[in-house]
PDB file of N, CA and C in Angstrom:
ATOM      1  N   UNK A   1      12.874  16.148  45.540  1.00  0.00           N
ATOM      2  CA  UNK A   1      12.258  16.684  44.332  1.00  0.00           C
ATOM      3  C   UNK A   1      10.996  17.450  44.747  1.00  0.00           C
ATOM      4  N   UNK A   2      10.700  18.500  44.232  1.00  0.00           N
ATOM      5  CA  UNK A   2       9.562  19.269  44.602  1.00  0.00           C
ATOM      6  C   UNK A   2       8.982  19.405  43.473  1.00  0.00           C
ATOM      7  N   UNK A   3       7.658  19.779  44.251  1.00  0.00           N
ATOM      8  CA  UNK A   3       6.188  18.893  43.429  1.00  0.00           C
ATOM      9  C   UNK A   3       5.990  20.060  41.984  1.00  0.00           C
ATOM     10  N   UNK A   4       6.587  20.979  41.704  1.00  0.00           N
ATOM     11  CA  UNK A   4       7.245  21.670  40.921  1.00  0.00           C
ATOM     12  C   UNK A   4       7.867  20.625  39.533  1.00  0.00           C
ATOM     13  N   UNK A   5       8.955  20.475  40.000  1.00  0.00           N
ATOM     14  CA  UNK A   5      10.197  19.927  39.443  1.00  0.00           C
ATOM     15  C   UNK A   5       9.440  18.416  38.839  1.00  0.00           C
ATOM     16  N   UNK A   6       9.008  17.756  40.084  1.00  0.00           N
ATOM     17  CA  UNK A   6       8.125  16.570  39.180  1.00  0.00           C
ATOM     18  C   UNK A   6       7.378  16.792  38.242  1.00  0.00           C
ATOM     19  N   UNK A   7       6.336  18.211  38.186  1.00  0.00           N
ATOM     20  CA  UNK A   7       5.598  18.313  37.309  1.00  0.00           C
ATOM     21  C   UNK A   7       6.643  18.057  35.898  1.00  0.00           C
ATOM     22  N   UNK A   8       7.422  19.274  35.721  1.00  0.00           N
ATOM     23  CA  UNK A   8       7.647  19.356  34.950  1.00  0.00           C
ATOM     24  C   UNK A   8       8.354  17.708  34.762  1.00  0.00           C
ATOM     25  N   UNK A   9       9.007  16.984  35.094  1.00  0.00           N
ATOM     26  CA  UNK A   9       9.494  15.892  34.671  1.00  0.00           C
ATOM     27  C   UNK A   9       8.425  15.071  33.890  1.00  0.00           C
ATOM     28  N   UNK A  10       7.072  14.996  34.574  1.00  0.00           N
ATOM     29  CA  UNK A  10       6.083  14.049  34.153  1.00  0.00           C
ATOM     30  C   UNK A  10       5.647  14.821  32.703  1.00  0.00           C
ATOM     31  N   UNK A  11       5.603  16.388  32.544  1.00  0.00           N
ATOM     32  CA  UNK A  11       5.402  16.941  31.227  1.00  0.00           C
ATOM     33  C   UNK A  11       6.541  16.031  30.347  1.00  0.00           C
ATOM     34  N   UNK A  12       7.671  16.440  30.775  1.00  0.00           N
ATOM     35  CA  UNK A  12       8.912  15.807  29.577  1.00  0.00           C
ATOM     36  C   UNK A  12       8.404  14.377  29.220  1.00  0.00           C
ATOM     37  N   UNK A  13       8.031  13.515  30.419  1.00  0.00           N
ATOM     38  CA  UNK A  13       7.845  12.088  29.627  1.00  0.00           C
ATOM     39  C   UNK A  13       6.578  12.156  28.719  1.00  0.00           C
ATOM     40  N   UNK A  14       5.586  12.864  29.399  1.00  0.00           N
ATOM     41  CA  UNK A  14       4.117  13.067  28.479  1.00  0.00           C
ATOM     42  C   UNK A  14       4.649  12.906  27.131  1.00  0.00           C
ATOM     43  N   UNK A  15       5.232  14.213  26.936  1.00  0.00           N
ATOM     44  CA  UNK A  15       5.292  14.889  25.455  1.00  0.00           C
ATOM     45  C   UNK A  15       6.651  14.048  24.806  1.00  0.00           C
ATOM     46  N   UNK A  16       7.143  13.563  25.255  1.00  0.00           N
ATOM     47  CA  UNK A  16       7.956  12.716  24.575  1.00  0.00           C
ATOM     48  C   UNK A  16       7.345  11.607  24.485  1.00  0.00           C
ATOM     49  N   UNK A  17       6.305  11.041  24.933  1.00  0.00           N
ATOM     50  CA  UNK A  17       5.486   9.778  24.293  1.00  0.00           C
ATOM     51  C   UNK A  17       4.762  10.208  23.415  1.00  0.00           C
ATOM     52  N   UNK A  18       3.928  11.377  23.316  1.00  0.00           N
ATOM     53  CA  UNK A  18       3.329  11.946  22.019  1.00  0.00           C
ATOM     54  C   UNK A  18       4.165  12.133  21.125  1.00  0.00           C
ATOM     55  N   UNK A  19       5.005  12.701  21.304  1.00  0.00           N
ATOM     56  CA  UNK A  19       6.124  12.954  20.191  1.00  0.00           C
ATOM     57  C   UNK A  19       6.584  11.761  19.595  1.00  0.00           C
ATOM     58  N   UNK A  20       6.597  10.423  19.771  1.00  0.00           N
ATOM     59  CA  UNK A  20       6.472   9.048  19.159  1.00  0.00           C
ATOM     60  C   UNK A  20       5.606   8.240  18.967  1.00  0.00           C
ATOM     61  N   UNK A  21       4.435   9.141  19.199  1.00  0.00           N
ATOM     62  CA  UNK A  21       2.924   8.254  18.662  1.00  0.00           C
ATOM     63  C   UNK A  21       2.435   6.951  19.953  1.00  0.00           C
ATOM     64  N   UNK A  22       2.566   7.277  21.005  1.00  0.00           N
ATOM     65  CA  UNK A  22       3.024   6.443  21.666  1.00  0.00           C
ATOM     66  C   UNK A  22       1.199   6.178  22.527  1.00  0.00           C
ATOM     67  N   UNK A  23       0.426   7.033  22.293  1.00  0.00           N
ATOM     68  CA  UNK A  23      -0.678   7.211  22.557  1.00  0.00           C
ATOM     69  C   UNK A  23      -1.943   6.749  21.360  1.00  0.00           C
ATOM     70  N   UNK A  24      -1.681   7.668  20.289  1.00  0.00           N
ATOM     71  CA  UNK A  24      -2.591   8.110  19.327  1.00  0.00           C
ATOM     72  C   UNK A  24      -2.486   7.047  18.013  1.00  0.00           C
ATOM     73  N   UNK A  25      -1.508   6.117  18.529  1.00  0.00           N
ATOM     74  CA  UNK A  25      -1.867   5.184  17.434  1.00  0.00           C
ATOM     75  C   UNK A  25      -2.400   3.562  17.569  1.00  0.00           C
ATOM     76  N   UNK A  26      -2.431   3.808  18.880  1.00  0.00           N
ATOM     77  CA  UNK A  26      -3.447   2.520  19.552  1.00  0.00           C
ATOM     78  C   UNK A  26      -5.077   2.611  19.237  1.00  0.00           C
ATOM     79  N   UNK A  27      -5.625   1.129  18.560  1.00  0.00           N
ATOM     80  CA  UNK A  27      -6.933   1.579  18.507  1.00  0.00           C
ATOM     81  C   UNK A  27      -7.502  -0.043  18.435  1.00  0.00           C
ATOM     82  N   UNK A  28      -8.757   0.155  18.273  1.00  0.00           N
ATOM     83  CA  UNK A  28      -9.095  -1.011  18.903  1.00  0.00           C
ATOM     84  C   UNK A  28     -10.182  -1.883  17.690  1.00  0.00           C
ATOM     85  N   UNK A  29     -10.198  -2.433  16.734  1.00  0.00           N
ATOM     86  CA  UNK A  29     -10.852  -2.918  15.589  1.00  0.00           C
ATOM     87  C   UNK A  29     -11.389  -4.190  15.740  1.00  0.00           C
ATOM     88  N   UNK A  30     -12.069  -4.605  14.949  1.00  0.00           N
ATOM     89  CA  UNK A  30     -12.900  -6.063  15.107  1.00  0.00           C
ATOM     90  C   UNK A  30     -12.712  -6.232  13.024  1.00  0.00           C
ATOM     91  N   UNK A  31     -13.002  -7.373  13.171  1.00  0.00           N
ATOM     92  CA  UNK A  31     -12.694  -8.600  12.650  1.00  0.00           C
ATOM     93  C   UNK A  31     -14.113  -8.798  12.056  1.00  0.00           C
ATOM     94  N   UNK A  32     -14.649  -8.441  10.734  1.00  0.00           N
ATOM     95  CA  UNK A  32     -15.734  -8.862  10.274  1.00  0.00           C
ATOM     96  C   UNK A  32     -15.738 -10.162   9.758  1.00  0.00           C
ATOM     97  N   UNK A  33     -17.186 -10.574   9.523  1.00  0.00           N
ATOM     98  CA  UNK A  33     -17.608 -12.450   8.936  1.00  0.00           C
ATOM     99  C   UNK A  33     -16.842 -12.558   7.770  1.00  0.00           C
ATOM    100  N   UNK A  34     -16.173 -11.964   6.934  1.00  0.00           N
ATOM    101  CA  UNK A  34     -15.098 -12.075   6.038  1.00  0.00           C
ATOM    102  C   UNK A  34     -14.006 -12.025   6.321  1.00  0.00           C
ATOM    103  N   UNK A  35     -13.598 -11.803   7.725  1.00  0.00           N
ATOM    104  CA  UNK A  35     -12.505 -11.617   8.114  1.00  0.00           C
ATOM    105  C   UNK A  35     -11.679 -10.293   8.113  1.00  0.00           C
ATOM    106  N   UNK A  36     -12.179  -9.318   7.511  1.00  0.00           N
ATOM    107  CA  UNK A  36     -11.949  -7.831   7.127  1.00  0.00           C
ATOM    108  C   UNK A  36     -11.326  -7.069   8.742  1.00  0.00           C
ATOM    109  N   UNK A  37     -10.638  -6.281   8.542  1.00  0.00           N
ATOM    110  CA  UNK A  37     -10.481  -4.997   9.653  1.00  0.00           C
ATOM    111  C   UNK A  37     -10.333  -3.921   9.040  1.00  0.00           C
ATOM    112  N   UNK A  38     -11.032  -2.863   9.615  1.00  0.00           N
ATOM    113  CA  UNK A  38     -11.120  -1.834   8.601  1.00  0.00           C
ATOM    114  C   UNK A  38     -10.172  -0.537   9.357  1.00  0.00           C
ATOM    115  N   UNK A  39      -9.187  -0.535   9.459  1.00  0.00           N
ATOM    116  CA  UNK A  39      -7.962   0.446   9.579  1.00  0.00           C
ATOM    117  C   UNK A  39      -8.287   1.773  10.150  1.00  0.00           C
ATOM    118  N   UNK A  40      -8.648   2.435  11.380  1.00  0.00           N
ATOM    119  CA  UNK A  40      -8.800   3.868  11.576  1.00  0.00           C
ATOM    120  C   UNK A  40      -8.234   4.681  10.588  1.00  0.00           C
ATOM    121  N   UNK A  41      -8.616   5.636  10.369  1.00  0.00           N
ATOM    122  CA  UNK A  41      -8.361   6.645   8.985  1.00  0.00           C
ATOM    123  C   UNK A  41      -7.026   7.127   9.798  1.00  0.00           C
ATOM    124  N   UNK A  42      -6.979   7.472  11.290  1.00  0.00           N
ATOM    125  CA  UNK A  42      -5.399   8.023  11.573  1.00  0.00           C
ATOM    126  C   UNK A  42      -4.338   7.225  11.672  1.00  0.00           C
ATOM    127  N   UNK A  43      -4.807   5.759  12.138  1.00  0.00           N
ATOM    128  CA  UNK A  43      -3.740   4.988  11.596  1.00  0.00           C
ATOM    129  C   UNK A  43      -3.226   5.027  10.306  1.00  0.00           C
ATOM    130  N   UNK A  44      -4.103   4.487   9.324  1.00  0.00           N
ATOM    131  CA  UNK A  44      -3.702   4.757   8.005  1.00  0.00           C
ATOM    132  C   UNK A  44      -3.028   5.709   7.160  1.00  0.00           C
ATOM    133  N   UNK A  45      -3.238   7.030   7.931  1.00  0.00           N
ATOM    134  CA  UNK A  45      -2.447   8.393   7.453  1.00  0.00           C
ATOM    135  C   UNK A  45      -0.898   8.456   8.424  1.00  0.00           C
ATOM    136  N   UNK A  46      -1.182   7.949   9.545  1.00  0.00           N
ATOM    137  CA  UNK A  46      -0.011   8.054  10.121  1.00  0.00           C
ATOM    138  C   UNK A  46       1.113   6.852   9.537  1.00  0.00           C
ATOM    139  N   UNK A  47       0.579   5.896   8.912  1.00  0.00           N
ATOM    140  CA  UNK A  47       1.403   4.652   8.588  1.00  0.00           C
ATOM    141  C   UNK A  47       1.915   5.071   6.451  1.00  0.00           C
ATOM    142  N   UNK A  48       1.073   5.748   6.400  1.00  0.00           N
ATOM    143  CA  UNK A  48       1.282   6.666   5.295  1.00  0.00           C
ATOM    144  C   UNK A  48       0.678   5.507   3.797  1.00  0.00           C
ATOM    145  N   UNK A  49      -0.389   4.870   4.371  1.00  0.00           N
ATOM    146  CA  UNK A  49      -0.858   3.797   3.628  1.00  0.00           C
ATOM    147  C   UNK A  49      -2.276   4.333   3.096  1.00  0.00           C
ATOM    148  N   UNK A  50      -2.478   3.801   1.862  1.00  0.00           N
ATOM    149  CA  UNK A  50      -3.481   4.347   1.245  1.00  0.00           C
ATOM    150  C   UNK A  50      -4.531   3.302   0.404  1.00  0.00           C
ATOM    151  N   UNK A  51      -5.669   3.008  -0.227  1.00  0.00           N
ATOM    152  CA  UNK A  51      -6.473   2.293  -0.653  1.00  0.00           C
ATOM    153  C   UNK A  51      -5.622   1.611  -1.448  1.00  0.00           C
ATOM    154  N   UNK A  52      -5.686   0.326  -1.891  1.00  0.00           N
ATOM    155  CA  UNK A  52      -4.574   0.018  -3.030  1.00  0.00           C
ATOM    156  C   UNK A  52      -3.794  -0.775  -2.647  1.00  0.00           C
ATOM    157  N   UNK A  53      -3.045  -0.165  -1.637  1.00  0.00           N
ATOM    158  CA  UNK A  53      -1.462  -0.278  -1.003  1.00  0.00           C
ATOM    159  C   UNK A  53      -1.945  -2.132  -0.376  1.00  0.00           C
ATOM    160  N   UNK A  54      -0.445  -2.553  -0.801  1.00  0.00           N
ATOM    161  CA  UNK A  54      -0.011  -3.875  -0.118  1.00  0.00           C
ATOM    162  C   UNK A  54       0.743  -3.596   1.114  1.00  0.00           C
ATOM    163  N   UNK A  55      -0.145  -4.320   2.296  1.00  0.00           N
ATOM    164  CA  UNK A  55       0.541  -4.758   3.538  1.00  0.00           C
ATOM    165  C   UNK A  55       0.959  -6.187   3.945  1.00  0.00           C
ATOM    166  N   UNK A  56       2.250  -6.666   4.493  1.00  0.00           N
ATOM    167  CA  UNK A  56       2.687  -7.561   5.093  1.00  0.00           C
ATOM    168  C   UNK A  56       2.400  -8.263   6.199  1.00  0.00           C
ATOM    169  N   UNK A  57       1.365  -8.810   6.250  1.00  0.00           N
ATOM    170  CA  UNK A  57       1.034  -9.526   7.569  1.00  0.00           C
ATOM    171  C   UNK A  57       1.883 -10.644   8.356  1.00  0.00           C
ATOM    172  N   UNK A  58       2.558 -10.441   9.467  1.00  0.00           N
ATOM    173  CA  UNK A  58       3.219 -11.284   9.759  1.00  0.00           C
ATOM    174  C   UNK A  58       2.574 -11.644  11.367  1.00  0.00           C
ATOM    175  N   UNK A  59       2.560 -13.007  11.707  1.00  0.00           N
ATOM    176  CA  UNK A  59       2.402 -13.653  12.899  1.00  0.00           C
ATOM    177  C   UNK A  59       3.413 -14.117  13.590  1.00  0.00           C
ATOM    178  N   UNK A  60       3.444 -13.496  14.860  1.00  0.00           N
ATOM    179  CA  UNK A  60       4.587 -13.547  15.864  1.00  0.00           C
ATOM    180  C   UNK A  60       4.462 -13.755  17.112  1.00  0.00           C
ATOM    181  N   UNK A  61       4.827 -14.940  17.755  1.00  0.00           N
ATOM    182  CA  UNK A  61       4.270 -14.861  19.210  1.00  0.00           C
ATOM    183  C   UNK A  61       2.940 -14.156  20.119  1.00  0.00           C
ATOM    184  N   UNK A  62       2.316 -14.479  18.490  1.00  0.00           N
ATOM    185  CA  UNK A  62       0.571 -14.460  18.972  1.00  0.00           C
ATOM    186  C   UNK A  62       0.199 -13.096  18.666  1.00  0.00           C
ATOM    187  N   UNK A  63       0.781 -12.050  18.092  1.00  0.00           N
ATOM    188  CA  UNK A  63       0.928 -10.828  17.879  1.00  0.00           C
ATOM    189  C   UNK A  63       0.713 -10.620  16.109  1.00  0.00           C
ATOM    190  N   UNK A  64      -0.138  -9.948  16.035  1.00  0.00           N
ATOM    191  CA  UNK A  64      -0.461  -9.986  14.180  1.00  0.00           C
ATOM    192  C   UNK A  64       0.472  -8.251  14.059  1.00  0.00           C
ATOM    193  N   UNK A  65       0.869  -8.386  13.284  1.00  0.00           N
ATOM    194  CA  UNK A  65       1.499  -7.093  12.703  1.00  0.00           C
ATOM    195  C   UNK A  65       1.512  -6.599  11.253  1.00  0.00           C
ATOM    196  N   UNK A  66       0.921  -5.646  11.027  1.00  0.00           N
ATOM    197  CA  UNK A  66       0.951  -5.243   9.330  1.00  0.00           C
ATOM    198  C   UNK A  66       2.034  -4.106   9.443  1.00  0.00           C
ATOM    199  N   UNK A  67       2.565  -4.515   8.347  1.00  0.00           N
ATOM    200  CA  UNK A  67       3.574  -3.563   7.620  1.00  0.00           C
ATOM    201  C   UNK A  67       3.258  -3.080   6.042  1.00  0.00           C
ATOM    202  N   UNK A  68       3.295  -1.717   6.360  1.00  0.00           N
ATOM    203  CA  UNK A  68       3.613  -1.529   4.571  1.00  0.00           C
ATOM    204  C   UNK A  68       4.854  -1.932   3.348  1.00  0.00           C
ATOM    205  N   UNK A  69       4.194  -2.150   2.588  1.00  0.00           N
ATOM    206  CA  UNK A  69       5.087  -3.169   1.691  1.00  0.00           C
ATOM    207  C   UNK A  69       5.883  -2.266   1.166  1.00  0.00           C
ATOM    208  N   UNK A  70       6.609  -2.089   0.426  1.00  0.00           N
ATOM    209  CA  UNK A  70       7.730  -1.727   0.228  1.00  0.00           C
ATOM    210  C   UNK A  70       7.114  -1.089  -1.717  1.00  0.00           C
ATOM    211  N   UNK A  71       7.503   0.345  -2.507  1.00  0.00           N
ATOM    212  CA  UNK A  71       6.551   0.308  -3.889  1.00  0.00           C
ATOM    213  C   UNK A  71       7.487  -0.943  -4.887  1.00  0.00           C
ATOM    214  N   UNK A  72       8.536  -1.643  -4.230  1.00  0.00           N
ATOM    215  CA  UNK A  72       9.008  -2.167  -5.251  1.00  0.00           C
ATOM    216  C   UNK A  72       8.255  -3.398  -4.871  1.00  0.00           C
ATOM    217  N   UNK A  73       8.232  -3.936  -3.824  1.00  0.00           N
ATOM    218  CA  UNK A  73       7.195  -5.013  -3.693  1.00  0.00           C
ATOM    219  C   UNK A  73       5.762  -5.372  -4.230  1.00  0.00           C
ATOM    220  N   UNK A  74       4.821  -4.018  -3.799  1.00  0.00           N
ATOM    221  CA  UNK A  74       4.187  -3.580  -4.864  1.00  0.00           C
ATOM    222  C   UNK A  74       4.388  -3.901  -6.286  1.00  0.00           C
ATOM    223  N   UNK A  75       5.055  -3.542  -6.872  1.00  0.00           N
ATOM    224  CA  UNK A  75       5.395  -3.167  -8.340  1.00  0.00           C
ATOM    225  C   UNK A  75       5.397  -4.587  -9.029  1.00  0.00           C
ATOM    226  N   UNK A  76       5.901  -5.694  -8.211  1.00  0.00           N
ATOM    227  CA  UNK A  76       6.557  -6.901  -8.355  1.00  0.00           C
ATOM    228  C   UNK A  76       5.794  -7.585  -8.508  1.00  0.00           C
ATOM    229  N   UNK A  77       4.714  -7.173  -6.989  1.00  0.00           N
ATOM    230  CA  UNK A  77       3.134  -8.211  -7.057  1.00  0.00           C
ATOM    231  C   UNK A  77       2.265  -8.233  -8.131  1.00  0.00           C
ATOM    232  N   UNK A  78       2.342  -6.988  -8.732  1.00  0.00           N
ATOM    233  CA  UNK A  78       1.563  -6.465  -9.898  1.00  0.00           C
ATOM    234  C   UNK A  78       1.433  -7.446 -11.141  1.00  0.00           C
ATOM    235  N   UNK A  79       3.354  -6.953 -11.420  1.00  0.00           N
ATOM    236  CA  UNK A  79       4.096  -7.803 -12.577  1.00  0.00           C
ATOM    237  C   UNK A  79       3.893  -9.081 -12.106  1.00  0.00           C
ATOM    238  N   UNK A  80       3.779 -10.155 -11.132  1.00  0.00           N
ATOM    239  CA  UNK A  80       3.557 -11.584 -11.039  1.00  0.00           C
ATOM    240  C   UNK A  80       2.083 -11.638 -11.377  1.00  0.00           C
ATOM    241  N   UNK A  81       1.214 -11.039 -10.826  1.00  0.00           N
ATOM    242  CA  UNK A  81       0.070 -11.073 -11.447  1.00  0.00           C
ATOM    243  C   UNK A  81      -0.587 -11.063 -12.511  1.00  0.00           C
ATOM    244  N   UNK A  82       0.346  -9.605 -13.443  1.00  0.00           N
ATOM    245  CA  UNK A  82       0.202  -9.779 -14.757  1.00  0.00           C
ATOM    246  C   UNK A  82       0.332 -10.715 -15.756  1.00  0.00           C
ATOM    247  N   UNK A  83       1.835 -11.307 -15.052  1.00  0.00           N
ATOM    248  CA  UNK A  83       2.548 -12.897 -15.683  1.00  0.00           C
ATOM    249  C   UNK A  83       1.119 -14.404 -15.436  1.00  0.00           C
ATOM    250  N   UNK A  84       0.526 -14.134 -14.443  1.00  0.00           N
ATOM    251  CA  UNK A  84      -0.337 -14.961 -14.155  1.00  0.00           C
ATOM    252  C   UNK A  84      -1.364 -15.156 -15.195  1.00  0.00           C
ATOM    253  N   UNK A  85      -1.575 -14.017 -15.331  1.00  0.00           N
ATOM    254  CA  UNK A  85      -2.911 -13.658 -15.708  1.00  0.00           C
ATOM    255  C   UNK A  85      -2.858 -13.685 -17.647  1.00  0.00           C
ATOM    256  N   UNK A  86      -1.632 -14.186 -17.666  1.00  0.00           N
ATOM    257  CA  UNK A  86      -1.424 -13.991 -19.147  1.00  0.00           C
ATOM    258  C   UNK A  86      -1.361 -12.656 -20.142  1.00  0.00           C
ATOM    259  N   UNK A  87      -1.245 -11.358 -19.226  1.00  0.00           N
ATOM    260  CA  UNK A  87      -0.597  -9.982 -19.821  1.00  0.00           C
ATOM    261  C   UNK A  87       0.593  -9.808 -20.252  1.00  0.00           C
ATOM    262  N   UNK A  88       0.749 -10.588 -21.211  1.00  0.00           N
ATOM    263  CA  UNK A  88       2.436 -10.332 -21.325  1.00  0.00           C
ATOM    264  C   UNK A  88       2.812 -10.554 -22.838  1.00  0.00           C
ATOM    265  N   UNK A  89       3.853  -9.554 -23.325  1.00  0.00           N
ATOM    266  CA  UNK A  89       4.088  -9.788 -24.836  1.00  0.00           C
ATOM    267  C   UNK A  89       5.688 -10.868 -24.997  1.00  0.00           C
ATOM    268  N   UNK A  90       6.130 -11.400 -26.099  1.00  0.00           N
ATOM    269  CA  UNK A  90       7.168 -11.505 -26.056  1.00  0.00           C
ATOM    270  C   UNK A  90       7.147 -13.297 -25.978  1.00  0.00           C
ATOM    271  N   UNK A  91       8.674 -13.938 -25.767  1.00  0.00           N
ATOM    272  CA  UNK A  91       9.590 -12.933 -26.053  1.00  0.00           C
ATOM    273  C   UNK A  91      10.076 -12.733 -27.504  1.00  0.00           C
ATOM    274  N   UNK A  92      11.172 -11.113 -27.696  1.00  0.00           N
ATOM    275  CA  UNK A  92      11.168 -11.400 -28.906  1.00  0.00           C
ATOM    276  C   UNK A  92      12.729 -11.506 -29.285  1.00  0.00           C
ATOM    277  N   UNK A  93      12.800 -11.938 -30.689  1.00  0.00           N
ATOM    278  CA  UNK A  93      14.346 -12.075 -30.865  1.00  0.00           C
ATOM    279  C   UNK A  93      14.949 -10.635 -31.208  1.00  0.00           C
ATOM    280  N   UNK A  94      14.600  -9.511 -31.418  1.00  0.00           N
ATOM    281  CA  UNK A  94      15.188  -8.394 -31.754  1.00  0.00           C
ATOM    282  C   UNK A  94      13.935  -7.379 -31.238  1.00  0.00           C
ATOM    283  N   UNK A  95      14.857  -6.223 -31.737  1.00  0.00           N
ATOM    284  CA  UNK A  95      14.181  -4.958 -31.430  1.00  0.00           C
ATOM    285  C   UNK A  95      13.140  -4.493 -31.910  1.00  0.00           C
ATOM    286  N   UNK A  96      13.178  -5.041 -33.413  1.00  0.00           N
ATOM    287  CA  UNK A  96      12.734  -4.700 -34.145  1.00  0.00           C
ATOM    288  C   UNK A  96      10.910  -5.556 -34.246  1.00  0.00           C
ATOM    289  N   UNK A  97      11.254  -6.782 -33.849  1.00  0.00           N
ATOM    290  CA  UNK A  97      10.302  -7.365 -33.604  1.00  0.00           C
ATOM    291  C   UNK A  97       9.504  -6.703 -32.410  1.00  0.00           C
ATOM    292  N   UNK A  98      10.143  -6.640 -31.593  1.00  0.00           N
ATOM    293  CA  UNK A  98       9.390  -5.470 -29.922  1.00  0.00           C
ATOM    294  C   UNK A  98       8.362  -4.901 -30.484  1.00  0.00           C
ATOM    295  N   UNK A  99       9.228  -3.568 -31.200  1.00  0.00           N
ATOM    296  CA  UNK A  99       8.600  -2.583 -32.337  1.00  0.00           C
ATOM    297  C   UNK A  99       7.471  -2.903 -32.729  1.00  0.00           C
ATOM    298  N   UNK A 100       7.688  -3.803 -33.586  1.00  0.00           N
ATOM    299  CA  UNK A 100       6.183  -4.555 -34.156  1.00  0.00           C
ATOM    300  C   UNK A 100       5.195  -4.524 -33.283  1.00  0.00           C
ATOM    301  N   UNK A 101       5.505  -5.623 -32.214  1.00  0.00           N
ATOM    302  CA  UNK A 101       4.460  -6.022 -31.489  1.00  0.00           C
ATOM    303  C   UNK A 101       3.791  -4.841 -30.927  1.00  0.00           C
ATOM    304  N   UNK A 102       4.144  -3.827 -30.284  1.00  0.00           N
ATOM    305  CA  UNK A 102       4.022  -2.594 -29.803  1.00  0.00           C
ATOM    306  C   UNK A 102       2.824  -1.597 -30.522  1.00  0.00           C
ATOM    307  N   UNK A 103       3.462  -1.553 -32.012  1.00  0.00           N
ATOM    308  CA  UNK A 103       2.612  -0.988 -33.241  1.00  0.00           C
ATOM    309  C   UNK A 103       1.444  -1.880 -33.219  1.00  0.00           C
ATOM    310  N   UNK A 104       1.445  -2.814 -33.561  1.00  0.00           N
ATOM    311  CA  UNK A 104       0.292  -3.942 -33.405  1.00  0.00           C
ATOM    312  C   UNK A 104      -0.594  -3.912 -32.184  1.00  0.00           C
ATOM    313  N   UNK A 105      -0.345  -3.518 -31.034  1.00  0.00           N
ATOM    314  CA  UNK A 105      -1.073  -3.828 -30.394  1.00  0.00           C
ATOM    315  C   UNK A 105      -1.885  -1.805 -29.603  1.00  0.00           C
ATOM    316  N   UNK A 106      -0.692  -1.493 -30.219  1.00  0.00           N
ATOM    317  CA  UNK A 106      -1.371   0.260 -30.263  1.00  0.00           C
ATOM    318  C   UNK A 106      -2.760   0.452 -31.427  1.00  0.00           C
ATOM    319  N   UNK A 107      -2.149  -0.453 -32.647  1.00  0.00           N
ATOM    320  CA  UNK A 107      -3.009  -0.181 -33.796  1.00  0.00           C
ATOM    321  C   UNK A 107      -4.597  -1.018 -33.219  1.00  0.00           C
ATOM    322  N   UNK A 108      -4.412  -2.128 -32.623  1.00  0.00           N
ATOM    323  CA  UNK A 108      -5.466  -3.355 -32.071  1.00  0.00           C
ATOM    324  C   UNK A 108      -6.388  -2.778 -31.156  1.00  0.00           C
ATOM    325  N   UNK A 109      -5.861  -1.700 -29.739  1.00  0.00           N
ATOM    326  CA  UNK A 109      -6.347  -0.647 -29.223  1.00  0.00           C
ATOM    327  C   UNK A 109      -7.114   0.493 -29.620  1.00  0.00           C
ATOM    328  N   UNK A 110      -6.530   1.178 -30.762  1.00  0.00           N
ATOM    329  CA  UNK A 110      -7.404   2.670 -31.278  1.00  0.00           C
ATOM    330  C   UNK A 110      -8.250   1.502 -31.915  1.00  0.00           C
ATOM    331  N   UNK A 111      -8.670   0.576 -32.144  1.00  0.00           N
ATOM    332  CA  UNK A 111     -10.328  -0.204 -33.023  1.00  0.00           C
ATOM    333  C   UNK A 111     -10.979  -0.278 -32.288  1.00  0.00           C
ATOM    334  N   UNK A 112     -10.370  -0.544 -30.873  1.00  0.00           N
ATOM    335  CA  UNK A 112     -11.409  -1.118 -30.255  1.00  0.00           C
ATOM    336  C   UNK A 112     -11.874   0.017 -29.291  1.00  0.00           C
ATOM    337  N   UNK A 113     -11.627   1.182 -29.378  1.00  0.00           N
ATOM    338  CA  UNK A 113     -12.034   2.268 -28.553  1.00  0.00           C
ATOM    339  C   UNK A 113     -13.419   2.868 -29.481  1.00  0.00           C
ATOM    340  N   UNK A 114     -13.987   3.229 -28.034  1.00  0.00           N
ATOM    341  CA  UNK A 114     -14.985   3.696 -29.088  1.00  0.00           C
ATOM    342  C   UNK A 114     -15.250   4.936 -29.722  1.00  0.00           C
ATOM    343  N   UNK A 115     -16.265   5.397 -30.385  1.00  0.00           N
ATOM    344  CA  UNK A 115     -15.741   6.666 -31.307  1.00  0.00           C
ATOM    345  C   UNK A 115     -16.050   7.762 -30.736  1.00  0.00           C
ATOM    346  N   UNK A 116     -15.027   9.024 -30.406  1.00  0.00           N
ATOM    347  CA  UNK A 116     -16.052  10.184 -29.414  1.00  0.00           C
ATOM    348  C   UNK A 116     -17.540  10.380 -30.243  1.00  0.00           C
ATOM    349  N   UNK A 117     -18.143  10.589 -29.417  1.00  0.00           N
ATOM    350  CA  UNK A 117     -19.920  11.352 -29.777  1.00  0.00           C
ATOM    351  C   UNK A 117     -19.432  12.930 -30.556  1.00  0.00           C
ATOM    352  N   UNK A 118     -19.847  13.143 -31.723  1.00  0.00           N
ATOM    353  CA  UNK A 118     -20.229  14.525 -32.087  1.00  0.00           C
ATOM    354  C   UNK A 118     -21.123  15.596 -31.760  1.00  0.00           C
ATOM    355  N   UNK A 119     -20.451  16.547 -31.081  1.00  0.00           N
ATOM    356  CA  UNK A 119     -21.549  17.334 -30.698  1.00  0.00           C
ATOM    357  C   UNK A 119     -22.960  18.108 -31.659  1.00  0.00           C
TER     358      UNK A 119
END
């Protein structure tokens, strides 16, 4: 092999480890007195995770790993929370009752908003 030919071989592996993040998504974080880690901004864009967002922490042969949750997982955590938290109408025996509750609680809303300012 000539020192040519290697180059270029060692380019192909280079850029095929960049080309899978294989560099640029290693980083190195600490662990605040709350226990917090605060996520490099390119991790976070590269993992496509955003303020808000639920991650999966799993422990594995001493290895911590976050995953992004899934929006239906999300969606789910929300709704259990809501159920927790006592946000919830129902249930009702018909449609019509729904209806009601719905009107009722639209009508319960515009009172309690407050009134725009007149210019």
């Amino acid at each position: 092999m000539t020192e040519y030919t290697h180059l270029l071989d060692c380019k192909s592996k280079i850029s095929q480890a960049v080309s899978i993040g294989f560099w640029s998504t290693m980083s190195l974080v600490r662990i605040n007195t709350k226990g917090e880690v605060i996520l490099p901004s390119l991790v976070r864009k590269r993992a496509g995770v955003d303020v808000g967002d639920l991650l999966e922490v799993k422990l594995e042969s001493g290895k911590i790993t976050l995953t992004p949750a899934s929006l239906v997982e999300q969606r789910l955590d929300e709704g259990l929370d809501d159920i927790k938290n006592g946000r919830t109408y129902g249930p009702f025996s018909s449609a019509g009752e729904l209806i009601e509750s719905l009107e009722g609680n639209l009508k319960k809303r515009a009172s309690q908003r407050k009134p725009k300012r007149s210019r």
